[in-house]
C-alpha atoms as a PDB file:
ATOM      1  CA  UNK A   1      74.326-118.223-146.665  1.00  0.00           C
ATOM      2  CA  UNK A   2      76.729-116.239-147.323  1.00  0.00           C
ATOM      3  CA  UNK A   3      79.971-115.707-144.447  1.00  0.00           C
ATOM      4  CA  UNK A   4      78.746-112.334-143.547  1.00  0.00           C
ATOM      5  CA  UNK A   5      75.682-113.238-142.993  1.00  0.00           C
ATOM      6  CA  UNK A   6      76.725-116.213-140.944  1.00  0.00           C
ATOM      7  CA  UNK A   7      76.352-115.549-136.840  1.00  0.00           C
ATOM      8  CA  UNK A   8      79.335-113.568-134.673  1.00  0.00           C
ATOM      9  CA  UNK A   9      80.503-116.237-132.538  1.00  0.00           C
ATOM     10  CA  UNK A  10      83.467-115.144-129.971  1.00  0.00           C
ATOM     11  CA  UNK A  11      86.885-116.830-130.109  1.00  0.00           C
ATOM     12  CA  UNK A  12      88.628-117.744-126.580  1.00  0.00           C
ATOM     13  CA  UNK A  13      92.403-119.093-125.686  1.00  0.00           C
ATOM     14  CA  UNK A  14      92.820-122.191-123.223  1.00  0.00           C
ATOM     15  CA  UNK A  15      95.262-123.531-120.865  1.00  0.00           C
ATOM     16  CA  UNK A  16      95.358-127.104-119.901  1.00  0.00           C
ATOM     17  CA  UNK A  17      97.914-127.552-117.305  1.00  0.00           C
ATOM     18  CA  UNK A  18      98.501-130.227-117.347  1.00  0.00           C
ATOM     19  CA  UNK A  19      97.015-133.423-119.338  1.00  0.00           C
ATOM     20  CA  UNK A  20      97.134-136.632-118.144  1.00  0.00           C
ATOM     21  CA  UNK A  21      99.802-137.488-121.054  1.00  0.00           C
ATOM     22  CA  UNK A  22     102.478-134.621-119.573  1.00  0.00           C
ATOM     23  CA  UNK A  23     101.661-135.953-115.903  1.00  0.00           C
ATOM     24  CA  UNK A  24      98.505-134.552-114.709  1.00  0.00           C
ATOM     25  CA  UNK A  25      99.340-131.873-113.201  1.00  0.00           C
ATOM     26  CA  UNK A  26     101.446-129.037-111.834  1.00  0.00           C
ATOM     27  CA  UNK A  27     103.155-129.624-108.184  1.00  0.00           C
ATOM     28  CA  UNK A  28     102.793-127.701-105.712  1.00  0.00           C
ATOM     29  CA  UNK A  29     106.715-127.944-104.347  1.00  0.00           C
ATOM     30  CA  UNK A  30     106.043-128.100-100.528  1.00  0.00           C
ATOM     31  CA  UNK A  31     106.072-130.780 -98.317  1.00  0.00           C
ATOM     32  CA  UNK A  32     102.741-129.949 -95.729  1.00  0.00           C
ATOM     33  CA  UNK A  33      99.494-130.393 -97.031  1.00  0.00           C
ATOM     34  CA  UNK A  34      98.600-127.126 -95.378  1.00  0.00           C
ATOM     35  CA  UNK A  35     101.246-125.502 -96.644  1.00  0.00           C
ATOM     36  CA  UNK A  36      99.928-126.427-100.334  1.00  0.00           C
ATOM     37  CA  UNK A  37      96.354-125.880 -99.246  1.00  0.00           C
ATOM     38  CA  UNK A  38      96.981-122.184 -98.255  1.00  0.00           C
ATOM     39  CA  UNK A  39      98.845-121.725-101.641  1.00  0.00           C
ATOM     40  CA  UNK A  40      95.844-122.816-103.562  1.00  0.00           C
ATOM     41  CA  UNK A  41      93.384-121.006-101.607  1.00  0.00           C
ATOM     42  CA  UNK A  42      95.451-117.975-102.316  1.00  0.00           C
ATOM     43  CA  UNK A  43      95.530-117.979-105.851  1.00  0.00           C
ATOM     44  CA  UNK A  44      91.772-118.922-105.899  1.00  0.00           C
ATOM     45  CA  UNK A  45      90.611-115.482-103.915  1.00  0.00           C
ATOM     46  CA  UNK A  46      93.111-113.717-106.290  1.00  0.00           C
ATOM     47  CA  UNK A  47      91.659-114.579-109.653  1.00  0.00           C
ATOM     48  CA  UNK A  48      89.318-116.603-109.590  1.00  0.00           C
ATOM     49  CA  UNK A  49      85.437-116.575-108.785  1.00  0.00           C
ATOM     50  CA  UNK A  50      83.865-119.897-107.930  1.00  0.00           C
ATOM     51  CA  UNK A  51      80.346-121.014-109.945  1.00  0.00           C
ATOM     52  CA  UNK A  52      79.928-123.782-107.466  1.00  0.00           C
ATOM     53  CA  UNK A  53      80.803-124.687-104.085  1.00  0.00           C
ATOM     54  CA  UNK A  54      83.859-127.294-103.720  1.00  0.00           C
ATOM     55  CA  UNK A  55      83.731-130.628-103.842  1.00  0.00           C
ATOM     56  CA  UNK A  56      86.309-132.350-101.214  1.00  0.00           C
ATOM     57  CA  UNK A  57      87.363-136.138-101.697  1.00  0.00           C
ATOM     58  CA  UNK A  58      89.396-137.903 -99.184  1.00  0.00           C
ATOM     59  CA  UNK A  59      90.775-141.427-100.850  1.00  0.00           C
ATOM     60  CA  UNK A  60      92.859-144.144 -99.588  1.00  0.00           C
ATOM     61  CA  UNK A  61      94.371-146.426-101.835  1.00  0.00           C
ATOM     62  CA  UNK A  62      94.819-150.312-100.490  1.00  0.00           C
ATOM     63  CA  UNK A  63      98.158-151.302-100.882  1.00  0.00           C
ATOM     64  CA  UNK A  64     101.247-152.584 -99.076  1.00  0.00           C
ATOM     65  CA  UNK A  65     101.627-150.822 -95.847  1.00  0.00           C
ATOM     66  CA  UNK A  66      98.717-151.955 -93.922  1.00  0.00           C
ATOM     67  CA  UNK A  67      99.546-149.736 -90.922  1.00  0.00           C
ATOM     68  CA  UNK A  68      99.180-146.230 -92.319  1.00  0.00           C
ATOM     69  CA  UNK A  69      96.302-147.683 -94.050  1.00  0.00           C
ATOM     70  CA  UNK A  70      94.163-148.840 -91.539  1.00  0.00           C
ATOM     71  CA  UNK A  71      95.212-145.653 -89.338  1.00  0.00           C
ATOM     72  CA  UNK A  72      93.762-143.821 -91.911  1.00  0.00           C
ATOM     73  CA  UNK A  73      91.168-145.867 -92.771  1.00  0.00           C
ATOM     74  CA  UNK A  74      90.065-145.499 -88.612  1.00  0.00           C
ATOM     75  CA  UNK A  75      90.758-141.311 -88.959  1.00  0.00           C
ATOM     76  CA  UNK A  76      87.985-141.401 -91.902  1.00  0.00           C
ATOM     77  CA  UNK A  77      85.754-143.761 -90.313  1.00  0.00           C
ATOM     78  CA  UNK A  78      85.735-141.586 -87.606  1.00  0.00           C
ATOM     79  CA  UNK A  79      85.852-138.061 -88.449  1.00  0.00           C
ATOM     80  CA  UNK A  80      83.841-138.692 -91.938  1.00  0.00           C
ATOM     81  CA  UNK A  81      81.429-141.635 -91.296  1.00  0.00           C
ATOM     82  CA  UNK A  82      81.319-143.843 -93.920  1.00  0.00           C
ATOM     83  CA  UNK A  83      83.057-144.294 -97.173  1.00  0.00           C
ATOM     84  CA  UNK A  84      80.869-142.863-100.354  1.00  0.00           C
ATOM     85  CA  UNK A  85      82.432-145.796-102.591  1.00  0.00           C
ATOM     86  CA  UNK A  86      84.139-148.593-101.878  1.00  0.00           C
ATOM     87  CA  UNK A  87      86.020-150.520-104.592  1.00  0.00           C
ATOM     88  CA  UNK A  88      88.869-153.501-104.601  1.00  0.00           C
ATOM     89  CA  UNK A  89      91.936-150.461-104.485  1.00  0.00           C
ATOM     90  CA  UNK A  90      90.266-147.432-103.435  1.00  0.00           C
ATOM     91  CA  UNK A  91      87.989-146.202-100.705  1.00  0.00           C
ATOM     92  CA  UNK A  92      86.538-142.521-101.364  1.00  0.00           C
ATOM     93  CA  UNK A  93      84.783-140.354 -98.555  1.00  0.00           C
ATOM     94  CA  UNK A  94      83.203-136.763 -99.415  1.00  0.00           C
ATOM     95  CA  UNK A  95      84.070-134.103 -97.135  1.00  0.00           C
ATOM     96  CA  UNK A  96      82.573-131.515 -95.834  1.00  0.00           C
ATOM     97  CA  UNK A  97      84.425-127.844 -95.662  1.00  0.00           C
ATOM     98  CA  UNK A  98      84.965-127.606 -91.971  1.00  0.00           C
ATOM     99  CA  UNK A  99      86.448-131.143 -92.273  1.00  0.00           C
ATOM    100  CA  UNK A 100      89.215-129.831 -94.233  1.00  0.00           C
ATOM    101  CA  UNK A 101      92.230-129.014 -91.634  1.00  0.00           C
ATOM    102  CA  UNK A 102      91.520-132.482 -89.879  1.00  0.00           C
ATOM    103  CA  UNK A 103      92.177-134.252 -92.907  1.00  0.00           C
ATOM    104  CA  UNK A 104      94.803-132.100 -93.868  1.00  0.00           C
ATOM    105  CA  UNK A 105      96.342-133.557 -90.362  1.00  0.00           C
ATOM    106  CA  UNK A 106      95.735-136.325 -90.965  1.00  0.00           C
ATOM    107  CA  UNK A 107      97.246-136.898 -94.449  1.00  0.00           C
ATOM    108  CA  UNK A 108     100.138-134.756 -93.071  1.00  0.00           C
ATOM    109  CA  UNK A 109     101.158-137.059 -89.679  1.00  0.00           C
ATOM    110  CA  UNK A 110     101.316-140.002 -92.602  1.00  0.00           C
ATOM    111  CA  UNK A 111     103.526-138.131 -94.661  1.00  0.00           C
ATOM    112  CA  UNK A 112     106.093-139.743 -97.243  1.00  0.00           C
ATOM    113  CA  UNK A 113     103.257-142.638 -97.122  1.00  0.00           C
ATOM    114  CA  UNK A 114     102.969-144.029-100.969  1.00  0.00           C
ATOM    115  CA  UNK A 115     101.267-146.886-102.894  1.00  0.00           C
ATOM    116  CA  UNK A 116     103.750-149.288-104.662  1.00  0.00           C
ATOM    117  CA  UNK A 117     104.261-147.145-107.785  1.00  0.00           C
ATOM    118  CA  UNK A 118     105.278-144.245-105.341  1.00  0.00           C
ATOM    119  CA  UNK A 119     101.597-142.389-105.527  1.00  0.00           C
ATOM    120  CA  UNK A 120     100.309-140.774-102.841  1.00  0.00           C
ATOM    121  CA  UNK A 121      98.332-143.287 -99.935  1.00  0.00           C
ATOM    122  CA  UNK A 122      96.106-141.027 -99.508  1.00  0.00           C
ATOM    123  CA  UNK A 123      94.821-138.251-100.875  1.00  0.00           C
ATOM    124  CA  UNK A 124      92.373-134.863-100.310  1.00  0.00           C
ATOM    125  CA  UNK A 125      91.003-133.553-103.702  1.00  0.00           C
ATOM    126  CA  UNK A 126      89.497-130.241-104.045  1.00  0.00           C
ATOM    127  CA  UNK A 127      87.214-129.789-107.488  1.00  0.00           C
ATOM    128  CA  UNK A 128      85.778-126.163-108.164  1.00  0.00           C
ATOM    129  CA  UNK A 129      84.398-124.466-111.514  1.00  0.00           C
ATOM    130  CA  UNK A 130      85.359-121.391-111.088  1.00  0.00           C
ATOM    131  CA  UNK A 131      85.382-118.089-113.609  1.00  0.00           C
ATOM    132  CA  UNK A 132      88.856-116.179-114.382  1.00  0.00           C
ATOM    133  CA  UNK A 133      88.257-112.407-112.718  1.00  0.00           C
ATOM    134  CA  UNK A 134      89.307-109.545-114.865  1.00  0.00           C
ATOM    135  CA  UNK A 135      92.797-107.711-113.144  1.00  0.00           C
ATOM    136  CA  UNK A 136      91.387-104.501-114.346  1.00  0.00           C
ATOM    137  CA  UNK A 137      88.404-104.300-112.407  1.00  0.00           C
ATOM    138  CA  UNK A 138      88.217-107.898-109.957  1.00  0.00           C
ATOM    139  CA  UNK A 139      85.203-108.538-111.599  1.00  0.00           C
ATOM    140  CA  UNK A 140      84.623-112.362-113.962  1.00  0.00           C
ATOM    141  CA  UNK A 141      85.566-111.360-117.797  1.00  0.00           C
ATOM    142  CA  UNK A 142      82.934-109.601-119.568  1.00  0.00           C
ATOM    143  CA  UNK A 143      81.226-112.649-122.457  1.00  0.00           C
ATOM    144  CA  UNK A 144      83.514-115.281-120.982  1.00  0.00           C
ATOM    145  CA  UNK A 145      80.928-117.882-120.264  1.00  0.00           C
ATOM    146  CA  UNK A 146      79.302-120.983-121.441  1.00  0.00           C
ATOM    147  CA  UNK A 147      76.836-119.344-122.671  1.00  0.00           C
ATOM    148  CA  UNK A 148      78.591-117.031-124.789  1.00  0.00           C
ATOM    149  CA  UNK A 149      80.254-120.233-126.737  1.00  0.00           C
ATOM    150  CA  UNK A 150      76.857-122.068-127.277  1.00  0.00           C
ATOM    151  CA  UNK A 151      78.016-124.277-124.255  1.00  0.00           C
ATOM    152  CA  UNK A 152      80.234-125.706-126.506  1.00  0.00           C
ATOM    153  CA  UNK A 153      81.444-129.501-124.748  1.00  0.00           C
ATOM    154  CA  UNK A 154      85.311-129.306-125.070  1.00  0.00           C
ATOM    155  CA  UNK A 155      85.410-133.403-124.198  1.00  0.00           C
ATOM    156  CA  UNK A 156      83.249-136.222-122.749  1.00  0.00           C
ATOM    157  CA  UNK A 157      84.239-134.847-118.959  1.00  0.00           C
ATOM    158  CA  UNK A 158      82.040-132.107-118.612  1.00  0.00           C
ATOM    159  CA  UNK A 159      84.308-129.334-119.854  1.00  0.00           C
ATOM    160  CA  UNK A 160      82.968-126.497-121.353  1.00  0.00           C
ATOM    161  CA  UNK A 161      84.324-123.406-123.707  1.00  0.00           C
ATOM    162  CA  UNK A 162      84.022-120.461-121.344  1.00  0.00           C
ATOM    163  CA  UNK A 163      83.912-122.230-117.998  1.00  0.00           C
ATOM    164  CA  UNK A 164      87.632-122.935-116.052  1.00  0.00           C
ATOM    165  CA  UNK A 165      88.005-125.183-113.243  1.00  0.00           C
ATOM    166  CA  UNK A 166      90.712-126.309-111.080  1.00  0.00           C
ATOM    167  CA  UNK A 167      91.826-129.486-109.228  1.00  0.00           C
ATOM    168  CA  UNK A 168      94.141-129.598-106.071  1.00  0.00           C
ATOM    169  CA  UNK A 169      95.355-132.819-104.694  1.00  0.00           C
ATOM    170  CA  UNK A 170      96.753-132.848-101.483  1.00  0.00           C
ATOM    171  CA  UNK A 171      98.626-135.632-100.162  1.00  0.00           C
ATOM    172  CA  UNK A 172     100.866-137.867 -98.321  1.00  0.00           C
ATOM    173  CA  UNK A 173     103.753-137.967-101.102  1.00  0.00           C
ATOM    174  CA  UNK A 174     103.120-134.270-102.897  1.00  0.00           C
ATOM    175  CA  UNK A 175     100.533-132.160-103.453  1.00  0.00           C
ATOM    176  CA  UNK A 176      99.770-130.766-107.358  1.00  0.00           C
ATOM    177  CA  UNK A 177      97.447-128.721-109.089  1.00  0.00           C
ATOM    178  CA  UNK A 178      95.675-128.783-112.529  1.00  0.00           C
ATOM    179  CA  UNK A 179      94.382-126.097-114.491  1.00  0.00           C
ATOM    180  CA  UNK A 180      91.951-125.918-117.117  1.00  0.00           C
ATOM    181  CA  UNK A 181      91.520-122.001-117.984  1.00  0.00           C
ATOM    182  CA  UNK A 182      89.506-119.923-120.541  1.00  0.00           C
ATOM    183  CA  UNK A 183      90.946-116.791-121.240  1.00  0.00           C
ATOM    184  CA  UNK A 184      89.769-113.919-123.495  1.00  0.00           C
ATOM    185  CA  UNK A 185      90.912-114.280-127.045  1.00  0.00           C
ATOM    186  CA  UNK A 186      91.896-110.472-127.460  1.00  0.00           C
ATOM    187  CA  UNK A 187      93.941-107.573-125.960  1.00  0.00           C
ATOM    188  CA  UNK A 188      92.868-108.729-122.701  1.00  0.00           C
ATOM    189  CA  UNK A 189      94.759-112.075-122.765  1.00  0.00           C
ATOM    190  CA  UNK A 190      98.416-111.248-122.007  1.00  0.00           C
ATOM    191  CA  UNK A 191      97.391-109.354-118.567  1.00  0.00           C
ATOM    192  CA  UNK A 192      94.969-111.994-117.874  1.00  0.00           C
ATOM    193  CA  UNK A 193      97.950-114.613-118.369  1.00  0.00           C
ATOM    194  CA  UNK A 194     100.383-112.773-116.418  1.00  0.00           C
ATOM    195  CA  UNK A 195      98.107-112.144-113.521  1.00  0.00           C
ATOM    196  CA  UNK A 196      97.236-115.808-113.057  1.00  0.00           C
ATOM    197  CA  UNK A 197     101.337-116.572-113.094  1.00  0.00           C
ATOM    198  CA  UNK A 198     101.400-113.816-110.979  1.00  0.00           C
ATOM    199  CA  UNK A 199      99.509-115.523-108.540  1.00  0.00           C
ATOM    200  CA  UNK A 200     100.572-119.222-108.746  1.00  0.00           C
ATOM    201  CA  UNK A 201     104.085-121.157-107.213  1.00  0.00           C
ATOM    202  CA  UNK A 202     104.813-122.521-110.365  1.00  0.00           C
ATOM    203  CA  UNK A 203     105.302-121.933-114.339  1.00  0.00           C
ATOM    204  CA  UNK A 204     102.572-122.704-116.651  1.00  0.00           C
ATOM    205  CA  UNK A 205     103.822-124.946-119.839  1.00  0.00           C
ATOM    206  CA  UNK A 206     104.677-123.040-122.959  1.00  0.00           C
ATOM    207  CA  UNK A 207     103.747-126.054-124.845  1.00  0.00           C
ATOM    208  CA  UNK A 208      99.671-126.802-123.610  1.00  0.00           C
ATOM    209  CA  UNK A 209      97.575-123.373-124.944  1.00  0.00           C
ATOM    210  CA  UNK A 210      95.110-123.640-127.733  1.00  0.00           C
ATOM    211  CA  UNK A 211      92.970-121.027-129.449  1.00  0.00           C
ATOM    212  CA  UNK A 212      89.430-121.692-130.368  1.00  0.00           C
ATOM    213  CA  UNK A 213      87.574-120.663-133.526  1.00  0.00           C
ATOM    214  CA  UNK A 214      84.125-120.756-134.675  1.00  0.00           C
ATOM    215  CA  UNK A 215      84.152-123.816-137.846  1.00  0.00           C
ATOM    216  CA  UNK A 216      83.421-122.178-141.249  1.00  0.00           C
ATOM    217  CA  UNK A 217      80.273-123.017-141.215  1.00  0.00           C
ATOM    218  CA  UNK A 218      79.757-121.799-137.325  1.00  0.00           C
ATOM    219  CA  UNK A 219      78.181-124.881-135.999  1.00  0.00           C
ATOM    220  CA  UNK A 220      80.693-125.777-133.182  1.00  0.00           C
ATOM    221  CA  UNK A 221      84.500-124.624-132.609  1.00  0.00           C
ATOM    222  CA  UNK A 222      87.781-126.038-133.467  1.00  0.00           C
ATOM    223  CA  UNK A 223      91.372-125.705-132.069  1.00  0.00           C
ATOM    224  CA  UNK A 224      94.741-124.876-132.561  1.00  0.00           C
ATOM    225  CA  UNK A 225      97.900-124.880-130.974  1.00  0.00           C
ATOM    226  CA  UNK A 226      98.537-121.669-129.344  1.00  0.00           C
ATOM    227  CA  UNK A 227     102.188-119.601-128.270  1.00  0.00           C
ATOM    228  CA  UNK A 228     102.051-118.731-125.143  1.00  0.00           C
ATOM    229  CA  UNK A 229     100.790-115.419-123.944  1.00  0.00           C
ATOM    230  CA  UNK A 230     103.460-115.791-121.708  1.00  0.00           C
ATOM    231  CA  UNK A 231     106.749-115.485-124.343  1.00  0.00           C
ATOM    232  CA  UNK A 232     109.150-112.630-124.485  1.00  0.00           C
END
């Protein structure tokens, strides 16, 4: 078969901000855990549309200062029943939505709290797939889905060429933010990147795009380091 008769498969940019090897994410430079919630819902209603509802963890980590932890520990058990998984270090609770602002509180009047390595005690995670929106009209980019990439598996996690999602950790040492974005390989791209910078309190990485193209023989998709749509 010859190239041209080969099958049109679309090419898309990605952001990863950031990997687990340049820290796991971006912070979110305030001190409440309101204060960063409101900051992530924010940039959320402005470009993004979710695919899913949220998923909210609260997690406690056992470590040295048994006070904080078994206030905490006593806020959960009370406010969120009991614990979805229990291991040696780590007790995990789902939450539900209107659950949120107590356990924002809470994480809040133990602020400064930290494990032993200086990680947060405890934490509230926020996990939502979510679609970029176009700037141009509000609505999700036209053939930026799954679907339009074969559902292409980027890694053994779940993510997918076409589909973004976001993480938001909120808690009692810092709150953060990680990114994993598909954005339209084409003339589209640069307003798509500025309007999500636009819209969040920090600077995405010059150094963690990547542009995906179809293999040769258009059975998958490889990558590529990419500039930043961002530069100059």
């Amino acid at each position: 078969m010859t190239d041209d008769a080969l099958p049109t498969m679309p090419e898309v940019v990605t952001y990863d901000g950031l990997p687990a090897t340049a820290g796991g994410a971006h912070s979110l430079r305030v001190k409440r855990p309101a204060d960063a919630h409101e900051r992530v819902q924010r940039f959320l209603a402005a470009c993004t549309v979710p695919t899913e509802p949220a998923q909210w963890t609260f997690s406690i980590t056992a470590d040295s200062d048994l006070a904080a932890t078994e206030r905490l520990a006593a806020f959960a058990a009370e406010v969120l029943g009991g614990p979805r998984r229990t291991q040696r270090v780590r007790r995990d609770w789902n939450v539900r939505p209107d659950s949120v602002p107590e356990v924002l509180d809470a994480i809040a009047a133990e602020s400064g709290a930290t494990t032993r390595y200086g990680a947060s005690l405890a934490t509230l995670a926020q996990a939502l797939p979510v679609q970029l929106v176009d700037p141009s009209t509000g609505e999700p980019f036209d053939g930026l889905s799954p679907d339009a990439f074969g559902g292409f598996a980027v890694d053994g996690y779940g993510r997918l060429l076409g589909a973004s999602g976001v993480r938001a950790s909120y808690g009692t040492a810092g709150s953060a933010l990680s990114l994993w974005l598909c954005l339209p390989a084409d003339e589209r791209l640069t307003p798509a990147a500025r309007h999500v910078q636009d819209h969040l309190p920090f600077r995405l990485s010059a150094k963690h795009w990547r542009r995906w193209q179809p293999t040769r023989a258009r059975d998958g998709y490889r990558s590529s380091k990419a500039p930043s749509p961002l530069a100059g």
